[in-house]
C-alpha atoms as a PDB file:
ATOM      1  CA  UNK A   1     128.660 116.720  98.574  1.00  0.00           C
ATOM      2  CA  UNK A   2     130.541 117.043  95.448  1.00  0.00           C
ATOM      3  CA  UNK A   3     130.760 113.619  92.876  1.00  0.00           C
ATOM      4  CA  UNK A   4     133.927 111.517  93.637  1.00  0.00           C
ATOM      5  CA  UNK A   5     136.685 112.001  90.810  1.00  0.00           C
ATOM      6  CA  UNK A   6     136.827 109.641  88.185  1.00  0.00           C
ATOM      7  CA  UNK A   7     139.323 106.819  88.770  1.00  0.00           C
ATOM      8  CA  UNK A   8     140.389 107.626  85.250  1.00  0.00           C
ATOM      9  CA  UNK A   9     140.842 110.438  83.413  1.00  0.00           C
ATOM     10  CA  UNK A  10     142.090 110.867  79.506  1.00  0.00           C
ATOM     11  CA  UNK A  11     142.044 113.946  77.219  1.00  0.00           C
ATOM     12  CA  UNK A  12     143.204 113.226  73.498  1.00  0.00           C
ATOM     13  CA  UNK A  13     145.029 109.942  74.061  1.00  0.00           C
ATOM     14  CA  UNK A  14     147.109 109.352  71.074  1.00  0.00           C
ATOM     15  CA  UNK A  15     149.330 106.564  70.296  1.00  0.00           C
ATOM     16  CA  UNK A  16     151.485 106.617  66.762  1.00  0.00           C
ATOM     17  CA  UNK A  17     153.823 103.798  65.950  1.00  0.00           C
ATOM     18  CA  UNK A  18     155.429 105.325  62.639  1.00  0.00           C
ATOM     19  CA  UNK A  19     152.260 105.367  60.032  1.00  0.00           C
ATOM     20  CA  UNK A  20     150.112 103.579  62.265  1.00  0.00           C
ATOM     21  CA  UNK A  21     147.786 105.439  64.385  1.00  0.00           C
ATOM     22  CA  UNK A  22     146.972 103.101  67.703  1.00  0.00           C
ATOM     23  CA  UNK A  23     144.840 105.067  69.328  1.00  0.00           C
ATOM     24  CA  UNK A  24     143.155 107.996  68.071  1.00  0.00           C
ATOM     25  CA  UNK A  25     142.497 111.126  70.364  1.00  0.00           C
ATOM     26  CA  UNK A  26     140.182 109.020  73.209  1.00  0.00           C
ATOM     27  CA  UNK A  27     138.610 110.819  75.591  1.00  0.00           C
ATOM     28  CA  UNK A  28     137.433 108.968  78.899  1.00  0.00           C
ATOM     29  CA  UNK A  29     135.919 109.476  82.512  1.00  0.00           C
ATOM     30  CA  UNK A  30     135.736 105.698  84.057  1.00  0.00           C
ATOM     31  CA  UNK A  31     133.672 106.196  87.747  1.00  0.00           C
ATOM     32  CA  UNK A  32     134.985 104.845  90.732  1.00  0.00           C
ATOM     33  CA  UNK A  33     133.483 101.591  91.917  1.00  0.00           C
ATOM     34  CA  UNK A  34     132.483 100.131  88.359  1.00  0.00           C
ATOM     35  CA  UNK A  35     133.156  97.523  86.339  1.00  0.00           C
ATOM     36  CA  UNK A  36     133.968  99.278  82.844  1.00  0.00           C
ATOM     37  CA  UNK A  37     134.323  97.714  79.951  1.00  0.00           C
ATOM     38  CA  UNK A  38     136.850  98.221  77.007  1.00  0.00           C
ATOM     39  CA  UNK A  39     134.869  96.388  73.547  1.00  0.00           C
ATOM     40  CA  UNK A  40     136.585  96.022  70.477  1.00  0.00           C
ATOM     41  CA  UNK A  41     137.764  93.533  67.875  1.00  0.00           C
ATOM     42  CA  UNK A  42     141.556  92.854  67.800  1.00  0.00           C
ATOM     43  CA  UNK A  43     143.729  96.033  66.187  1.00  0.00           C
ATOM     44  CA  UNK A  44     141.121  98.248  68.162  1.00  0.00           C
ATOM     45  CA  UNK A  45     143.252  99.685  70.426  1.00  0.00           C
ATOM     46  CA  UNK A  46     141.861  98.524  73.483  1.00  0.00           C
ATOM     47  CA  UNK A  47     146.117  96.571  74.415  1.00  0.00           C
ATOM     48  CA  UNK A  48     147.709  99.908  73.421  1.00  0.00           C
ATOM     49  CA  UNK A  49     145.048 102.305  75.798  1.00  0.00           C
ATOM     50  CA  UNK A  50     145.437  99.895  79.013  1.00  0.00           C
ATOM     51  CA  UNK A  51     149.870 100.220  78.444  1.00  0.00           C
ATOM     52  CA  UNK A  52     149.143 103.884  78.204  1.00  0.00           C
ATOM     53  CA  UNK A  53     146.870 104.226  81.182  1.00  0.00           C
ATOM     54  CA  UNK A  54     149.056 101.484  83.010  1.00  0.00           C
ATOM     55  CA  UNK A  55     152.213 103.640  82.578  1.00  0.00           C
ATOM     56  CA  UNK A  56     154.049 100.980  80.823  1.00  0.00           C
ATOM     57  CA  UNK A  57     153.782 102.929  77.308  1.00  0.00           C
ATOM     58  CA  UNK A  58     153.998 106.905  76.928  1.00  0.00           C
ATOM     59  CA  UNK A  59     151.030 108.735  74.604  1.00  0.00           C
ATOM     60  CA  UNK A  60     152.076 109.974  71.713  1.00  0.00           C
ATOM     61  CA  UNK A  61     149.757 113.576  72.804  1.00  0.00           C
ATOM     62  CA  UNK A  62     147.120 113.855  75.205  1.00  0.00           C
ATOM     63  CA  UNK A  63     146.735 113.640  78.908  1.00  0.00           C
ATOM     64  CA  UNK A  64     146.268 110.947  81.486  1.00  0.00           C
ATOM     65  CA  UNK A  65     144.885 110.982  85.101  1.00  0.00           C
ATOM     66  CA  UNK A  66     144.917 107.451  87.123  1.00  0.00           C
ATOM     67  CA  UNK A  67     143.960 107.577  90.694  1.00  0.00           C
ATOM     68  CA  UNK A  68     144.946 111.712  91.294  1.00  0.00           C
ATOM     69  CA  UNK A  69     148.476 110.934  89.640  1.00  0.00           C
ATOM     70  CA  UNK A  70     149.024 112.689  86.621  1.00  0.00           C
ATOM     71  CA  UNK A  71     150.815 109.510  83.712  1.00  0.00           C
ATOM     72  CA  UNK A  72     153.096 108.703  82.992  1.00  0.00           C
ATOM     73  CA  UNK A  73     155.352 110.732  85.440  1.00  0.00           C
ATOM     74  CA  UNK A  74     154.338 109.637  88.310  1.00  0.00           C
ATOM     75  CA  UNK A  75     153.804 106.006  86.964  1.00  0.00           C
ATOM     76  CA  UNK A  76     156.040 104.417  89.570  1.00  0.00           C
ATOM     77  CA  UNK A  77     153.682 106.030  92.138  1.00  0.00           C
ATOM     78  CA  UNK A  78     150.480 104.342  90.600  1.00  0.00           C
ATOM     79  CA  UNK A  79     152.239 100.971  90.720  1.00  0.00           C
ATOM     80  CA  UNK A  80     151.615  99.899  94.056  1.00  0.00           C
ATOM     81  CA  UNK A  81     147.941 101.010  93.454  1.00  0.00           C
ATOM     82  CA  UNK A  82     146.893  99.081  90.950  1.00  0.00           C
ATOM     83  CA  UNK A  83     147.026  95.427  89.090  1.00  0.00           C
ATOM     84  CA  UNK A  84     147.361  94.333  86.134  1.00  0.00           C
ATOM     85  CA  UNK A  85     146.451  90.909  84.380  1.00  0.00           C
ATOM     86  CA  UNK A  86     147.097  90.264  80.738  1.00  0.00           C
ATOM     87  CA  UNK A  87     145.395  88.277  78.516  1.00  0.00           C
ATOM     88  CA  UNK A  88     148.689  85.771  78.102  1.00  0.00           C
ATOM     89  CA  UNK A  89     149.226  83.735  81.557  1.00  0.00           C
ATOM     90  CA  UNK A  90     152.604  85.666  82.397  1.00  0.00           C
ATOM     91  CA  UNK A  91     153.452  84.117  86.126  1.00  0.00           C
ATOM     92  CA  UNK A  92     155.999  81.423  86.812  1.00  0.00           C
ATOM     93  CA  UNK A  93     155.214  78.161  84.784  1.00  0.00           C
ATOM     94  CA  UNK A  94     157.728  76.149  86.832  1.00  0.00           C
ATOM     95  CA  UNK A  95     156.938  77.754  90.553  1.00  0.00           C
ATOM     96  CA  UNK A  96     154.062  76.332  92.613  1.00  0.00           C
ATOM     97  CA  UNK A  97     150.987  78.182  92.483  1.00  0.00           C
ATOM     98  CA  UNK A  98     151.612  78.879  96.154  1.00  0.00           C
ATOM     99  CA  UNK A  99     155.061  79.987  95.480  1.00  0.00           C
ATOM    100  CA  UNK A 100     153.947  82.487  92.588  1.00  0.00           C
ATOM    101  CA  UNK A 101     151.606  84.290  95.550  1.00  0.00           C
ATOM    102  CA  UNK A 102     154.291  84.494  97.583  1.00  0.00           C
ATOM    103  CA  UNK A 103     156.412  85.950  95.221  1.00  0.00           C
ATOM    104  CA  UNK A 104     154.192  88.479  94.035  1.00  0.00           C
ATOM    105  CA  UNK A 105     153.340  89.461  97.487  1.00  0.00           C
ATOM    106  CA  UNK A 106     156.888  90.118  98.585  1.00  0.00           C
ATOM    107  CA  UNK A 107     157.545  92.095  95.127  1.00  0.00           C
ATOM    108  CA  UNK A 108     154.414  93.992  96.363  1.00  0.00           C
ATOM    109  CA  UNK A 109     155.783  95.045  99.394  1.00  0.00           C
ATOM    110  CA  UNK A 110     154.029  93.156 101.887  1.00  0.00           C
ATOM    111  CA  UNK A 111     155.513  93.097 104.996  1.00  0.00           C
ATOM    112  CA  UNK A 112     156.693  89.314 105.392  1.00  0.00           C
ATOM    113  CA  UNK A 113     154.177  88.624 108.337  1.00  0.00           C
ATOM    114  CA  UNK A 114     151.285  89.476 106.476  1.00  0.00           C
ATOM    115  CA  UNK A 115     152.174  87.340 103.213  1.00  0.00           C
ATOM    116  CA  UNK A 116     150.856  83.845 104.660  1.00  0.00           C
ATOM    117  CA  UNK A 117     147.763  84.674 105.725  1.00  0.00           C
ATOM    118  CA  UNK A 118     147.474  86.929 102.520  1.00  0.00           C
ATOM    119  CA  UNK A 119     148.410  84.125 100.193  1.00  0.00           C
ATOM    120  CA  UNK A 120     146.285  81.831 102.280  1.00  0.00           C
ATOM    121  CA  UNK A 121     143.399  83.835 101.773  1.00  0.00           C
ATOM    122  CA  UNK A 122     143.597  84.215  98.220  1.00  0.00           C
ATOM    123  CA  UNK A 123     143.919  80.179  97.961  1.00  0.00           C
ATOM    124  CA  UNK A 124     140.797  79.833  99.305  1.00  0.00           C
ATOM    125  CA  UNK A 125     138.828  82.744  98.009  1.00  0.00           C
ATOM    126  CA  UNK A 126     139.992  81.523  94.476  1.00  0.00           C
ATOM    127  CA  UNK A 127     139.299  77.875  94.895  1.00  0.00           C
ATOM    128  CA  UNK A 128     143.218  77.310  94.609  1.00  0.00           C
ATOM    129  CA  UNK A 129     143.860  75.484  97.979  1.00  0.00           C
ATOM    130  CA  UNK A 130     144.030  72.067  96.787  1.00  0.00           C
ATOM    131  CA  UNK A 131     146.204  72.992  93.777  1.00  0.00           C
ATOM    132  CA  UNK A 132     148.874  75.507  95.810  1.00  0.00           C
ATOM    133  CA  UNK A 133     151.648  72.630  95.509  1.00  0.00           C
ATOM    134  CA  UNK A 134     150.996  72.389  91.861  1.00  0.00           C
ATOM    135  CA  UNK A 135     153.791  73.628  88.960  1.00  0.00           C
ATOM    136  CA  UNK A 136     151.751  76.202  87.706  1.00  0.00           C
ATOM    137  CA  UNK A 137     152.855  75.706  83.727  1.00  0.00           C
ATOM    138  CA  UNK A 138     150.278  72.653  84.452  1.00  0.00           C
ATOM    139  CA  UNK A 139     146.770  73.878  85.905  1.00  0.00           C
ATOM    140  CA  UNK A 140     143.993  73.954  83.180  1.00  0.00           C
ATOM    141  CA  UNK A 141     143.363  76.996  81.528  1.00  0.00           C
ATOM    142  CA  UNK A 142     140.517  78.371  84.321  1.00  0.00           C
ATOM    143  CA  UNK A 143     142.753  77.282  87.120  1.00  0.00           C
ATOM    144  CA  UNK A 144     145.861  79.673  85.474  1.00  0.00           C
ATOM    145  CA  UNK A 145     143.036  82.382  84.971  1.00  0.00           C
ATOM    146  CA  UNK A 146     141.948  82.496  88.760  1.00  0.00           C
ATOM    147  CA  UNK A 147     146.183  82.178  89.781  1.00  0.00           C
ATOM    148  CA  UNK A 148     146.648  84.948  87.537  1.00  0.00           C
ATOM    149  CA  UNK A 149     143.411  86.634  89.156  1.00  0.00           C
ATOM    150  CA  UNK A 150     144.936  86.612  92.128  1.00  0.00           C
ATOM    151  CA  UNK A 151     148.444  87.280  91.836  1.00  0.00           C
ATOM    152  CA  UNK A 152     146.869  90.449  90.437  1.00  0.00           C
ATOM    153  CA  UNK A 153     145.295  91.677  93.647  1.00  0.00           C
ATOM    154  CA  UNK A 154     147.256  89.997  96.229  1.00  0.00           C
ATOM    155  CA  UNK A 155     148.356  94.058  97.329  1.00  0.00           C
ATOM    156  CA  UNK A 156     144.815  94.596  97.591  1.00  0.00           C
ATOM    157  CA  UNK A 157     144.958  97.352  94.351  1.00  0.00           C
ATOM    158  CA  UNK A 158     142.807 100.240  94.358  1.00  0.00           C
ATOM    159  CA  UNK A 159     142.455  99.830  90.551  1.00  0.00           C
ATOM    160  CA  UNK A 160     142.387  96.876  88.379  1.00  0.00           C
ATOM    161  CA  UNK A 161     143.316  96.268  84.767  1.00  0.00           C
ATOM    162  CA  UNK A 162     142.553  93.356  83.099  1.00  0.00           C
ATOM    163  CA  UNK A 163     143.216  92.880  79.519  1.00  0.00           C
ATOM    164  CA  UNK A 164     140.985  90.293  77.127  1.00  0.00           C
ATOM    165  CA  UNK A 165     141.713  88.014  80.523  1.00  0.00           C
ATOM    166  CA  UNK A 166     138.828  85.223  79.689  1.00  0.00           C
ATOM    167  CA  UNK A 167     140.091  84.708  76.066  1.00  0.00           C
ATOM    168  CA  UNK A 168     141.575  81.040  76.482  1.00  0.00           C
ATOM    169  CA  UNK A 169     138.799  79.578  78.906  1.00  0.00           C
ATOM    170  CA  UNK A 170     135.685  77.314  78.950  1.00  0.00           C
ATOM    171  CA  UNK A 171     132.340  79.278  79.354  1.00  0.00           C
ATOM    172  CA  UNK A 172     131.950  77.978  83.145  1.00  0.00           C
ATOM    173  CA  UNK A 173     135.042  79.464  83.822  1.00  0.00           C
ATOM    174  CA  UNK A 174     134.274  82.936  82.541  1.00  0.00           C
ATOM    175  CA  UNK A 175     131.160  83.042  84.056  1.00  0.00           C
ATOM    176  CA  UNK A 176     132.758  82.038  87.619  1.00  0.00           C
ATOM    177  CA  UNK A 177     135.538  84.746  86.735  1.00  0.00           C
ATOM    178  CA  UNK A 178     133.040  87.533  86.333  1.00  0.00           C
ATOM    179  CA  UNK A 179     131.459  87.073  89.823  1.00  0.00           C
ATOM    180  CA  UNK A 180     135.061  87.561  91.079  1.00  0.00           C
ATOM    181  CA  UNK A 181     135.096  90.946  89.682  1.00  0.00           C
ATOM    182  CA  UNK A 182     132.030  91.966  90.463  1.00  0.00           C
ATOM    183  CA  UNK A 183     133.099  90.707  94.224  1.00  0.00           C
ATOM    184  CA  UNK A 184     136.251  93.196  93.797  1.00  0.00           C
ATOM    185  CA  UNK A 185     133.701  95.830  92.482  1.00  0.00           C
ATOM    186  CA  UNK A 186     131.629  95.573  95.645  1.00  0.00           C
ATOM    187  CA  UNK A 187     134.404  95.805  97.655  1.00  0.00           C
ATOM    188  CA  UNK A 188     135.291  99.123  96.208  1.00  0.00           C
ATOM    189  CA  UNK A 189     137.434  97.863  93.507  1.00  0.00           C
ATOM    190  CA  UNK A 190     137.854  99.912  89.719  1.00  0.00           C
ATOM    191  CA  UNK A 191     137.871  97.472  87.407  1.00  0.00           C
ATOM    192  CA  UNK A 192     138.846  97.996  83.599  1.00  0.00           C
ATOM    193  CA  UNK A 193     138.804  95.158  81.874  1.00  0.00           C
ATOM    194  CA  UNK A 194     138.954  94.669  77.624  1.00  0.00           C
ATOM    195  CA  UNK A 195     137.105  91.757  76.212  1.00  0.00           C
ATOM    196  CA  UNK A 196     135.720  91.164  72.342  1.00  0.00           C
ATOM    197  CA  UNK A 197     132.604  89.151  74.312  1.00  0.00           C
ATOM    198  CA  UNK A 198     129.129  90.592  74.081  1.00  0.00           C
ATOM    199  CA  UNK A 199     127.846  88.648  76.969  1.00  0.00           C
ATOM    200  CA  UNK A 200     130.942  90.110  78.880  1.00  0.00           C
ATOM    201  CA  UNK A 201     130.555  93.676  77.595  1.00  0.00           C
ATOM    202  CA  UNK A 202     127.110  93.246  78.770  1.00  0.00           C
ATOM    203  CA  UNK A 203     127.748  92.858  82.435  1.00  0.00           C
ATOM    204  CA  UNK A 204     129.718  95.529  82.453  1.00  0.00           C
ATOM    205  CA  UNK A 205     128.365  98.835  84.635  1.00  0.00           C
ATOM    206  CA  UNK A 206     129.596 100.753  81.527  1.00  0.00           C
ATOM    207  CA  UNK A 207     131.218 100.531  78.279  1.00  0.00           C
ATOM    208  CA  UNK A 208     133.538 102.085  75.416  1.00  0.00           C
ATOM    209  CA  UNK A 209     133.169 100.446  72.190  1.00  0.00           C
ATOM    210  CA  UNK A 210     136.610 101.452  70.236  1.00  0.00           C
ATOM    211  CA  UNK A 211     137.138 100.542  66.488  1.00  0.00           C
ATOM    212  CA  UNK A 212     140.225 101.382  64.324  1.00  0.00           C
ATOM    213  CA  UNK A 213     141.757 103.055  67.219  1.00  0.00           C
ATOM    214  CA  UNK A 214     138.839 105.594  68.171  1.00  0.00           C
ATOM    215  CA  UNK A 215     136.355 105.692  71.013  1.00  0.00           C
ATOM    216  CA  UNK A 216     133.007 104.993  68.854  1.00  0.00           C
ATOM    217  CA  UNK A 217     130.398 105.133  72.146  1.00  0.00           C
ATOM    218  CA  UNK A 218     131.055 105.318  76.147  1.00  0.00           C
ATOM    219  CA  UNK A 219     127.403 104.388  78.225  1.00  0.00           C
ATOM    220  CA  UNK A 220     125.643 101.950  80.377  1.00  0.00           C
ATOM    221  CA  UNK A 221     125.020  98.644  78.292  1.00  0.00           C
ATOM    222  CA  UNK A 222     121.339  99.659  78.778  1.00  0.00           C
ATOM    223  CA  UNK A 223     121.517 102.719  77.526  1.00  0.00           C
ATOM    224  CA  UNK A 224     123.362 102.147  74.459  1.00  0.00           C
ATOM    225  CA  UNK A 225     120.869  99.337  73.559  1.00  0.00           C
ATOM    226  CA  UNK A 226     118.016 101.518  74.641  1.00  0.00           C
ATOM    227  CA  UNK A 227     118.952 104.343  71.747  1.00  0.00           C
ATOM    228  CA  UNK A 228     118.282 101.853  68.931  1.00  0.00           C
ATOM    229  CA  UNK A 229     114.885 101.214  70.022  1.00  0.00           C
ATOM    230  CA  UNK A 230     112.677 100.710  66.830  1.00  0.00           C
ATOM    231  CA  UNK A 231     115.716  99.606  64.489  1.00  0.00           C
ATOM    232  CA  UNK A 232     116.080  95.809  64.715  1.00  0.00           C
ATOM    233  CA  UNK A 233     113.816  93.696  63.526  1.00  0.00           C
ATOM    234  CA  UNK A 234     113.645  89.540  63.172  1.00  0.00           C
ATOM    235  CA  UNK A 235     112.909  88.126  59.755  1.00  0.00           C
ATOM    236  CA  UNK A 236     111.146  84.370  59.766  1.00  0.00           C
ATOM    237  CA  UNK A 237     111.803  82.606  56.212  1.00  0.00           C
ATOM    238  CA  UNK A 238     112.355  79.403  54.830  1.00  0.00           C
ATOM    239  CA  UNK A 239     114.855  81.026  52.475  1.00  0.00           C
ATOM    240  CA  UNK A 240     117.088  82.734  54.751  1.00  0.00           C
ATOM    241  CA  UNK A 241     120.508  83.022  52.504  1.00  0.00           C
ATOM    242  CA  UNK A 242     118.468  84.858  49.455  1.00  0.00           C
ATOM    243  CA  UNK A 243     116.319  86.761  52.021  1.00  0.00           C
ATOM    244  CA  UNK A 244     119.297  88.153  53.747  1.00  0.00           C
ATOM    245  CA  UNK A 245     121.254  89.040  50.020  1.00  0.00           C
ATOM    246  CA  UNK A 246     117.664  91.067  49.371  1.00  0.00           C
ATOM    247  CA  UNK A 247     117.640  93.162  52.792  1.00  0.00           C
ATOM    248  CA  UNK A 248     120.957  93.686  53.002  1.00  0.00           C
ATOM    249  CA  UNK A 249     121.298  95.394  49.843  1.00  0.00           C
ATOM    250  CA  UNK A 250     118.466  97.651  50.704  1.00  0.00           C
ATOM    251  CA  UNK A 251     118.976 101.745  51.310  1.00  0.00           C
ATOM    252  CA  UNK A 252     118.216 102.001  54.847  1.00  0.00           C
ATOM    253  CA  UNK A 253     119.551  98.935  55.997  1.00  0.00           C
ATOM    254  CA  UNK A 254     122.545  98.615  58.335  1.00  0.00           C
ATOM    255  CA  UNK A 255     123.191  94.914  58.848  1.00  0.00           C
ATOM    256  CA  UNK A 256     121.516  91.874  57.726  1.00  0.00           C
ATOM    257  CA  UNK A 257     122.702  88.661  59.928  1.00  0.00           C
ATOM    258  CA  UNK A 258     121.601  85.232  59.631  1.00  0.00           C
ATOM    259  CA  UNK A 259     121.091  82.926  62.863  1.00  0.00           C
ATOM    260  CA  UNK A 260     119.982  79.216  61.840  1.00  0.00           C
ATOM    261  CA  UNK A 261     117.062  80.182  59.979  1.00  0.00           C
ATOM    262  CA  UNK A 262     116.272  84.138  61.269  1.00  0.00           C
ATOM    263  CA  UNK A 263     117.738  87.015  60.120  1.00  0.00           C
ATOM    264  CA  UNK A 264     118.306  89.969  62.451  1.00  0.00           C
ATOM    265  CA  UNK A 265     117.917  93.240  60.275  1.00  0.00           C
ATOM    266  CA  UNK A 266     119.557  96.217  61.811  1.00  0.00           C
ATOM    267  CA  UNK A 267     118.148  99.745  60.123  1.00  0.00           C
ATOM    268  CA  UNK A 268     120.435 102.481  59.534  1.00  0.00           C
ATOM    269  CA  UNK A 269     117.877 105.041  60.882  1.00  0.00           C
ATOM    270  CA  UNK A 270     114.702 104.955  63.277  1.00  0.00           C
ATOM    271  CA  UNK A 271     112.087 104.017  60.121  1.00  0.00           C
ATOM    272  CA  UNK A 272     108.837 103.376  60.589  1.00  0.00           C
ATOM    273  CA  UNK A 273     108.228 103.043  56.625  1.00  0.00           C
ATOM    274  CA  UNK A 274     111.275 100.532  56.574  1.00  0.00           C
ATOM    275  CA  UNK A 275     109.135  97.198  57.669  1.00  0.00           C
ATOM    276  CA  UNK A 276     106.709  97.927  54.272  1.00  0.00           C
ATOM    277  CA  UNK A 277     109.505  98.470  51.946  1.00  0.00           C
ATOM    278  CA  UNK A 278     111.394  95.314  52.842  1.00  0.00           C
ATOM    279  CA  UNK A 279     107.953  93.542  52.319  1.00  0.00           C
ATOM    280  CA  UNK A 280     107.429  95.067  49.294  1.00  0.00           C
ATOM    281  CA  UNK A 281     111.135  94.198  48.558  1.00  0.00           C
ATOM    282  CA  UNK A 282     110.549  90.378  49.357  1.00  0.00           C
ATOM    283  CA  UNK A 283     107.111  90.256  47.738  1.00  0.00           C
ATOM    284  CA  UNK A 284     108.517  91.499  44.741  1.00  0.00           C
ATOM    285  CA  UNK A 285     111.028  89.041  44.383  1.00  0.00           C
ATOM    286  CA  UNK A 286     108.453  86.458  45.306  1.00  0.00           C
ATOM    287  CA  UNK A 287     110.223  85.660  48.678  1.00  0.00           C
ATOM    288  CA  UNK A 288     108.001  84.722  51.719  1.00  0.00           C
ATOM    289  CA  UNK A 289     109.019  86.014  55.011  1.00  0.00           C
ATOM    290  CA  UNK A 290     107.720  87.411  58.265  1.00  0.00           C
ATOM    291  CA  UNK A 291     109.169  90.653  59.484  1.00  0.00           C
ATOM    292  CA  UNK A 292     108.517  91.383  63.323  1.00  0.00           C
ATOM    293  CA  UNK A 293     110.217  94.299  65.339  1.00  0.00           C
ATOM    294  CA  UNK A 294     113.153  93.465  67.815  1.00  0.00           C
ATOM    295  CA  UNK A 295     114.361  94.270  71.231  1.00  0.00           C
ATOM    296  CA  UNK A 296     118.259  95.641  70.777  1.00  0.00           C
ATOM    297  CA  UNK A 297     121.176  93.748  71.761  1.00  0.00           C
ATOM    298  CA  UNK A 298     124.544  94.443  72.587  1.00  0.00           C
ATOM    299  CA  UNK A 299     125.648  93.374  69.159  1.00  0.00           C
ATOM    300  CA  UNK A 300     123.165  95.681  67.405  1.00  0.00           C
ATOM    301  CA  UNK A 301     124.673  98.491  69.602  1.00  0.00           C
ATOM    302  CA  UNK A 302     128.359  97.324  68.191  1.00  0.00           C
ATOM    303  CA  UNK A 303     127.451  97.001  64.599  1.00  0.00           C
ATOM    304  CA  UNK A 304     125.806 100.714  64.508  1.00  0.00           C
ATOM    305  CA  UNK A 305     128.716 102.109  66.510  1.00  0.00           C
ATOM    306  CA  UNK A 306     131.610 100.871  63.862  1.00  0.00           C
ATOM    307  CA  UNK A 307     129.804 100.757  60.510  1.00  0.00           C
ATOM    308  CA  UNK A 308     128.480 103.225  58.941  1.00  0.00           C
ATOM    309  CA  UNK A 309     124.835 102.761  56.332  1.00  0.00           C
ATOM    310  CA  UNK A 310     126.310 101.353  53.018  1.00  0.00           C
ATOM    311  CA  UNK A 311     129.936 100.622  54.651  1.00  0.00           C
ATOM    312  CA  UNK A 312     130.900 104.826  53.754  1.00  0.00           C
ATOM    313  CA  UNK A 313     130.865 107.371  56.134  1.00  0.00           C
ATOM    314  CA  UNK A 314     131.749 107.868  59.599  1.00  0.00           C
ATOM    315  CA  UNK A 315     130.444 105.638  62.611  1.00  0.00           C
ATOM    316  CA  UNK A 316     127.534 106.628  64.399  1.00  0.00           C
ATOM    317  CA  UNK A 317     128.278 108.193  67.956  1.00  0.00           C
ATOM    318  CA  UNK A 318     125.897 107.901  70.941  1.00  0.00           C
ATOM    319  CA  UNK A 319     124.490 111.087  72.228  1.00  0.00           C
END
């Protein structure tokens, strides 16, 4: 049995806007079924690439795929296939939150008997039930993030974009958002959703790391930490802000970060030599410090993928 199409497919997506290159010849293949995630600090690209795949912006050059249908010309076909949820709260401030549902369900073409027990079954599945008289412009920020949640799937959508949706919201909130997804996911759901969270980026079943427009890395979370294996390292001192100026400024260092009083030291290369020359480094400038190998993170994985050793150069690329 042959593997299922991707639910996305893009070859060279470019975006210009005069001067400004938006998005820089991307290639990706996001699986059917997954949560994938879009990382990338703001001017990335990640807004512009979701419009594009969306069909609500044209590419400047490449090609796009979504669901079989070939973007943007047959956008208006893709419509009623997928959702959409932006990172700005864009329903009805002065509707009910039962009366945005409804709205949204009869723009989305569902036949009039089904939209009560459709809306009613979002109002409970999203903990909404006791706010659905409610103006909407005044539900805390969580509460507008699960309305907005579901207003996006009330059609039931094949496909679901979600754009830097957890940006205005308390931790609790996120967290309870991200089981939603992952409920949409196991229901058969594609979700692609954008975030500049680590802990997000980590939950995801895979991830694209774009910088400056380009696709840096696409894997599994696990994957792309599991490549930097033997380059971070933890650094114990009681001097951390003179420690850190040291190591940073050494060849074969990437990063040097300070947390309270560790530093996280991120090499440039797989080194085994690089632990004795950062002693030698710190003994020499009578600094005290213990040096002890790291597990990866996520943020490791981001740092190596969008800078370059010394700041020059091109970002590395996983294999």
């Amino acid at each position: 049995m042959s593997e299922a199409a991707p639910a996305i497919r893009a070859s060279g997506l470019t975006k210009r806007f005069g001067a400004l290159t938006a998005v820089d010849n991307v290639d990706l293949a996001v699986p059917r079924g997954q949560v994938y995630g879009f990382l990338g600090p703001n001017g990335s690209g990640k807004s512009t690439t979701i419009r594009m795949l969306c069909g609500l912006l044209a590419p400047t050059s490449g090609t796009i795929e979504v669901l079989g249908l070939s973007i943007p010309r047959q956008a208006e076909a893709l419509r009623r296939r997928i959702g959409y949820m932006t990172q700005k709260f864009s329903l009805y401030e002065d509707l009910t939150v039962r009366e945005n549902l409804e709205f949204l369900a009869t723009v989305q073409g569902l036949p009039r008997a089904l939209v009560k027990t459709r809306v009613e079954e979002l109002l409970a599945l999203y903990a909404l039930a006791d706010r659905q008289k409610q103006i909407a412009g005044t539900l805390s920020g969580g509460q507008k993030q699960r309305l907005a949640l579901a207003g996006a799937v009330v059609h039931a959508p094949e496909l679901l974009f979600l754009d830097e949706p957890t940006s205005a919201v308390d931790p609790e909130s996120r967290r309870g958002f991200w089981e939603k997804l992952f409920d949409l996911a196991d229901a058969g759901a594609t979700l692609l959703v954008s975030t500049h969270y680590m802990d997000e980026a980590e939950r995801c079943h895979r991830l694209a790391i774009l910088d400056n427009g380009r696709l840096m890395t696409d894997d599994a979370p696990s994957a792309l930490m599991g490549a930097l294996a033997g380059r971070a390292f933890t650094v114990q001192t009681g001097q951390p802000r003179r420690v850190n100026a040291l190591l940073a400024a050494l060849p074969g260092v990437m990063s040097a970060a300070q947390i309270g009083n560790t530093l996280r030291v991120l090499a440039a290369a797989r080194d085994e030599a690089l632990p004795r020359h950062m002693n030698a480094a710190l003994r020499a400038a009578g600094l005290q410090a213990d040096i002890a190998p790291a597990a990866p993170n996520l943020e490791d994985v981001f740092v190596a993928a969008t800078r370059a050793p010394g700041g020059a150069g091109q970002p590395e690329r996983a294999p």
